[in-house]
Every structure is written in structure tokens, then in C-alpha cells.
Protein backbone atom coordinates (compact mmCIF):
# COMPACT_ATOMS: atom_id res chain seq x y z
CA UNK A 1 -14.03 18.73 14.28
CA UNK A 2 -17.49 16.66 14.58
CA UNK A 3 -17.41 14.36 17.23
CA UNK A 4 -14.71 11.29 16.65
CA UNK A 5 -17.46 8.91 17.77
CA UNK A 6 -20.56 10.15 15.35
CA UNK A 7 -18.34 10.70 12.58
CA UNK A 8 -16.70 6.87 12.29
CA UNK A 9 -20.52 5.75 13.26
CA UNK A 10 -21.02 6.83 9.79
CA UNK A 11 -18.71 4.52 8.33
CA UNK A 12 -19.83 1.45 10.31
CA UNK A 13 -22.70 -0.02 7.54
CA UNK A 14 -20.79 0.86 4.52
CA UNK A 15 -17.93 -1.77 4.28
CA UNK A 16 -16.62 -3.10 1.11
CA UNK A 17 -14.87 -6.17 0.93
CA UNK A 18 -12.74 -6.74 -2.14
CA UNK A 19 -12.51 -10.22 -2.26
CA UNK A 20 -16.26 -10.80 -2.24
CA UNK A 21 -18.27 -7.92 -3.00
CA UNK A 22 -18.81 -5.80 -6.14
CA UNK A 23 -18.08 -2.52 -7.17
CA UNK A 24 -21.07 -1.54 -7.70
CA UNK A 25 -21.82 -1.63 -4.23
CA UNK A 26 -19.44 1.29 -3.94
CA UNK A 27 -21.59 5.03 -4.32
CA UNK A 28 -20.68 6.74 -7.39
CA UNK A 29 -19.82 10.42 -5.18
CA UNK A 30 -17.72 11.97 -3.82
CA UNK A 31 -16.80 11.14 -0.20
CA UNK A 32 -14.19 9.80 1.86
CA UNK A 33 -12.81 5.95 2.73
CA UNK A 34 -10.72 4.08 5.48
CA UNK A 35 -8.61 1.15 4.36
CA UNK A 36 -8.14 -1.49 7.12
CA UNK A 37 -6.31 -4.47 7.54
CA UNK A 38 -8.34 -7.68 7.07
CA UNK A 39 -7.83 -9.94 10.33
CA UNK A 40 -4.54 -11.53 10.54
CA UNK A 41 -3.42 -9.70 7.55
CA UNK A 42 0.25 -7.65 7.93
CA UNK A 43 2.10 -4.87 6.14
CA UNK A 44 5.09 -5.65 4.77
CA UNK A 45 7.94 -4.92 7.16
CA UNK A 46 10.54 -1.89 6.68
CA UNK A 47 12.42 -2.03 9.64
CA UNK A 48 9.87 -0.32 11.80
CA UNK A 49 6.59 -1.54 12.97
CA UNK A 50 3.77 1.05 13.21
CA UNK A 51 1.63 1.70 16.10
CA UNK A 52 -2.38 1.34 14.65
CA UNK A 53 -5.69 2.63 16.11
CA UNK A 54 -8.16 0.41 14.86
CA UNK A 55 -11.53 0.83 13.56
CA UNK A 56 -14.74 -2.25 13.97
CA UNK A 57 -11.62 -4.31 15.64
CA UNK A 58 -9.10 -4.16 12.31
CA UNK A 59 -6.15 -1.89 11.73
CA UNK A 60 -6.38 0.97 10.07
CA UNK A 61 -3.97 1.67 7.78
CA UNK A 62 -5.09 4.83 5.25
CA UNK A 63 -7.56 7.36 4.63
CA UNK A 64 -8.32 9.35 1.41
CA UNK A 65 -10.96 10.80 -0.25
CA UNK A 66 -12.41 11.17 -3.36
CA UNK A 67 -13.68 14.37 -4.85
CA UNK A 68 -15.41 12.69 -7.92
CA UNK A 69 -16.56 8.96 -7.64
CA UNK A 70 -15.44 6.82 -4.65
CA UNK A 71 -15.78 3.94 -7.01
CA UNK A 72 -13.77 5.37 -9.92
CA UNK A 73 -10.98 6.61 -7.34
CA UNK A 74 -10.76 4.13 -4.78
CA UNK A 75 -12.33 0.58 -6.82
CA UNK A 76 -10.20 1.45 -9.20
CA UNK A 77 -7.49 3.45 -8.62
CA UNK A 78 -6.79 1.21 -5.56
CA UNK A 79 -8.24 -2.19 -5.48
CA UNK A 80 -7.57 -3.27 -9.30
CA UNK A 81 -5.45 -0.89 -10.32
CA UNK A 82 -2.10 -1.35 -12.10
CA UNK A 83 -0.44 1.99 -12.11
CA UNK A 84 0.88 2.82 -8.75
CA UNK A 85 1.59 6.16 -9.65
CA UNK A 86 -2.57 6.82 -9.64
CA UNK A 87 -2.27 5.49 -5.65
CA UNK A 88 -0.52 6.85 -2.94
CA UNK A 89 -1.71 3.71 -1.16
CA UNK A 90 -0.28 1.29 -4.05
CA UNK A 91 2.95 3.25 -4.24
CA UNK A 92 3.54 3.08 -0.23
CA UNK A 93 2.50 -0.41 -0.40
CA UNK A 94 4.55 -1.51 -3.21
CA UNK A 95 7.59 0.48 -1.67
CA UNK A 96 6.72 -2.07 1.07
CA UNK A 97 7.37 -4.71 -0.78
CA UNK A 98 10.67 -3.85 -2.02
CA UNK A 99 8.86 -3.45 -5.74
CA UNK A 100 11.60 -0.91 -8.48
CA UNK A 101 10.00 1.60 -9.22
CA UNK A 102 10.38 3.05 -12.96
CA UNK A 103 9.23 6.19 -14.35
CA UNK A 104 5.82 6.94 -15.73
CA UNK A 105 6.01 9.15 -18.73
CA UNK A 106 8.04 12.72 -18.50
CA UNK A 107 7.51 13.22 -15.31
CA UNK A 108 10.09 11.72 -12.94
CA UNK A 109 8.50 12.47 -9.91
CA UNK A 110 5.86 9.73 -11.74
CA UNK A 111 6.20 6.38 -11.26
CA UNK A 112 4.94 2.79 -11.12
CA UNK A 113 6.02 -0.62 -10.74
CA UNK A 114 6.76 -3.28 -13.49
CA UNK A 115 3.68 -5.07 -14.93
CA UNK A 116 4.39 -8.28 -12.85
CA UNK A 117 4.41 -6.00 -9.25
CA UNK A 118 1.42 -4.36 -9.83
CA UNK A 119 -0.85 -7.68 -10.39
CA UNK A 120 1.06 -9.00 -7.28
CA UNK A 121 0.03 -5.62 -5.42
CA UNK A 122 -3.30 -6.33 -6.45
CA UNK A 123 -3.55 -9.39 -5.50
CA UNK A 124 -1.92 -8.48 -2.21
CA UNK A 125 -4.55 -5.47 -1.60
CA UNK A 126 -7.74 -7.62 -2.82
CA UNK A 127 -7.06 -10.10 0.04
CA UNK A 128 -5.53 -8.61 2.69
CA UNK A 129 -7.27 -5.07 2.45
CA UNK A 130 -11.27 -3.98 3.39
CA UNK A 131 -12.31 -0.04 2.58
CA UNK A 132 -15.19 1.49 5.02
CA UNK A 133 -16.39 4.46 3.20
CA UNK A 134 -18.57 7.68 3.08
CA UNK A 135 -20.79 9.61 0.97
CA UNK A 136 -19.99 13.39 1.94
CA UNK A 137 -19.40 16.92 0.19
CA UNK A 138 -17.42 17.58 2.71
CA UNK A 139 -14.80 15.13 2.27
CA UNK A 140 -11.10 17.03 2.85
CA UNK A 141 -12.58 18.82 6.41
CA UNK A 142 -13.59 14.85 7.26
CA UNK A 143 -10.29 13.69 6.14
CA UNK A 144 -8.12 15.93 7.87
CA UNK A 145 -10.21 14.75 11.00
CA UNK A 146 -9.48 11.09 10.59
CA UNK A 147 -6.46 11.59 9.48
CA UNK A 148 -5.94 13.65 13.13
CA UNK A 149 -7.89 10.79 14.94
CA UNK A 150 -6.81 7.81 13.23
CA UNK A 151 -3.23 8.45 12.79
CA UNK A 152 -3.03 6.22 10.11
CA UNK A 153 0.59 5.08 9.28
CA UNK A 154 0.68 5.42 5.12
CA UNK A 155 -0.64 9.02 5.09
CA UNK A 156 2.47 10.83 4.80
CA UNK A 157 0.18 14.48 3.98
CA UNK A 158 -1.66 16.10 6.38
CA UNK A 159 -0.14 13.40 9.28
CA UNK A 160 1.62 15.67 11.91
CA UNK A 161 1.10 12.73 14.66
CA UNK A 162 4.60 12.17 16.94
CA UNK A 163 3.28 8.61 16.89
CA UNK A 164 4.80 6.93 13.85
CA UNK A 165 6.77 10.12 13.07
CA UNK A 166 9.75 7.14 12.17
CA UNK A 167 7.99 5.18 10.07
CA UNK A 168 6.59 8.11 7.90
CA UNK A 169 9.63 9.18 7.56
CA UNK A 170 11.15 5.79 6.42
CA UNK A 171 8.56 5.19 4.17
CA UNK A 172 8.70 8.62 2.55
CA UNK A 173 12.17 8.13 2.09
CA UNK A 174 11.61 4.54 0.56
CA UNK A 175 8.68 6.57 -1.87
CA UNK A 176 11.59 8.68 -2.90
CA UNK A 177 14.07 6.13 -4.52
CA UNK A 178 13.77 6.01 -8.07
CA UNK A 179 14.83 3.25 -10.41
């Protein structure tokens, strides 16, 4: 693992702010993200409250990467997205929120939320959410390490942390439930 400090240093001048910026300011290439918590913004509560590190003084919440096109994967796939079963970050988040899942297609294991949820979740993610990302070819080694460092509580893969062992588990077990 690169050094904790250098690597997030990376991350510092390349915020994106969904509520005011545009998505072309987001690199079309591969590389990896950190989703935050906007100030005074909250998860939705599942019984257990997770313990955050935090990253430029907000929560962080999720990491992912993106072998293809940050802005294809996370713009879209995250920030205006309305199939939940394209985001593990909408589908923890709308499990969050108590949204029914319902199947997507043949697969069960597939699924989304009704049309109605998804703009909600949207909505929800555009104001409450900000994504630091990173341009990099070596994006699952620098994942793994964030994931290790940051311990963020909605990445369920790859998160062997004791700290929020409960809450991963809850929430994979809310993931789970099927209409």
C-alpha cells in the first residue's frame, strides 16, 4: 500500500459537487472515487449508526471505482441514475430508505426500486452527496487501499474492518430482501 497520506492528497483538487457542477467536469477514465457526506447531511437510519473516518472534514461513506469512464459509471450510474440495480451505492441507499425493491428482468438477484424511489434517491444523492475522485490505471489495488483505510460503511466487498462489522451486516441483510 502507497502511503495513506499521498494517496488521498491525490483526491484533494478533484471534487465534484452534484448540485452545482457539471459532468463534464468529471475525466472520461478509468479511476477510482470517494463519496462523502455533504455537511450536515445524514444516512438514513437502520437501527445502527456507523462509525465514519472522514476525508477534507466530511464523512465518508463509499468508495468504488471505475474501470471504463468515471463519468459514465459514477455521473451516471450514481448521481442521476434510476436503476438501482446499476449501483451498489443506490441499492444500499435506497435499502436505507425503506424503498421495495422489485426485480429487474430474469435475474432475481437484479433489482431496483419503483420509478417514484429512484427520482427520490436521486434527489436525495444530488443534495446530500459530494464524489472526490481519481484518474488511475490502477484503480482496484487503490481501492482495496481505501477501502482498508477508510473503512467506509456501504462497502459490503472487500470491507473486512471489525469497525462497523454490525452495520454491514444489517445492511447486507436489508440488500437481501426481495419484493
Amino acid at each position: 500500500m502507497q502511503n495513506a497520506d499521498d494517496l488521498l492528497s491525490s483526491f484533494k483538487n478533484n471534487l465534484f459537487v452534484p448540485s452545482t457542477d457539471s459532468s463534464d467536469r468529471i475525466p472520461d477514465c478509468a479511476g477510482n472515487y470517494i463519496m462523502c457526506l455533504q455537511h450536515e447531511s445524514k444516512l438514513p437510519s437502520i437501527g445502527i449508526e456507523p462509525l465514519f473516518k472522514t476525508f477534507e472534514s466530511l464523512n465518508v461513506i463509499y468508495t468504488g471505482i471505475s474501470g471504463d469512464s468515471l463519468q459514465r459509471r459514477d455521473y451516471k450510474k450514481h448521481f442521476t441514475g434510476n436503476n438501482a440495480g446499476q449501483s451498489t451505492l443506490r441499492k444500499s441507499l435506497g435499502v436505507m430508505f425503506g424503498y421495495r425493491q422489485i426485480p429487474q428482468g430474469k435475474n432475481p438477484r437484479r433489482t431496483k426500486f419503483c420509478r417514484e424511489d429512484e427520482q427520490q434517491l436521486t434527489e436525495w444523492i444530488r443534495k446530500n452527496l459530494v464524489m472526490f475522485y481519481l484518474v488511475h490505471l490502477n484503480y482496484r489495488q487503490i481501492e482495496s487501499d481505501l477501502i482498508k483505510h477508510l473503512n467506509p460503511p456501504l462497502n459490503l466487498l472487500g470491507n473486512h474492518n471489525p469497525i462497523n462489522i454490525e452495520f454491514r451486516k444489517l445492511l447486507s441483510q436489508l440488500r437481501c430482501k426481495r419484493a
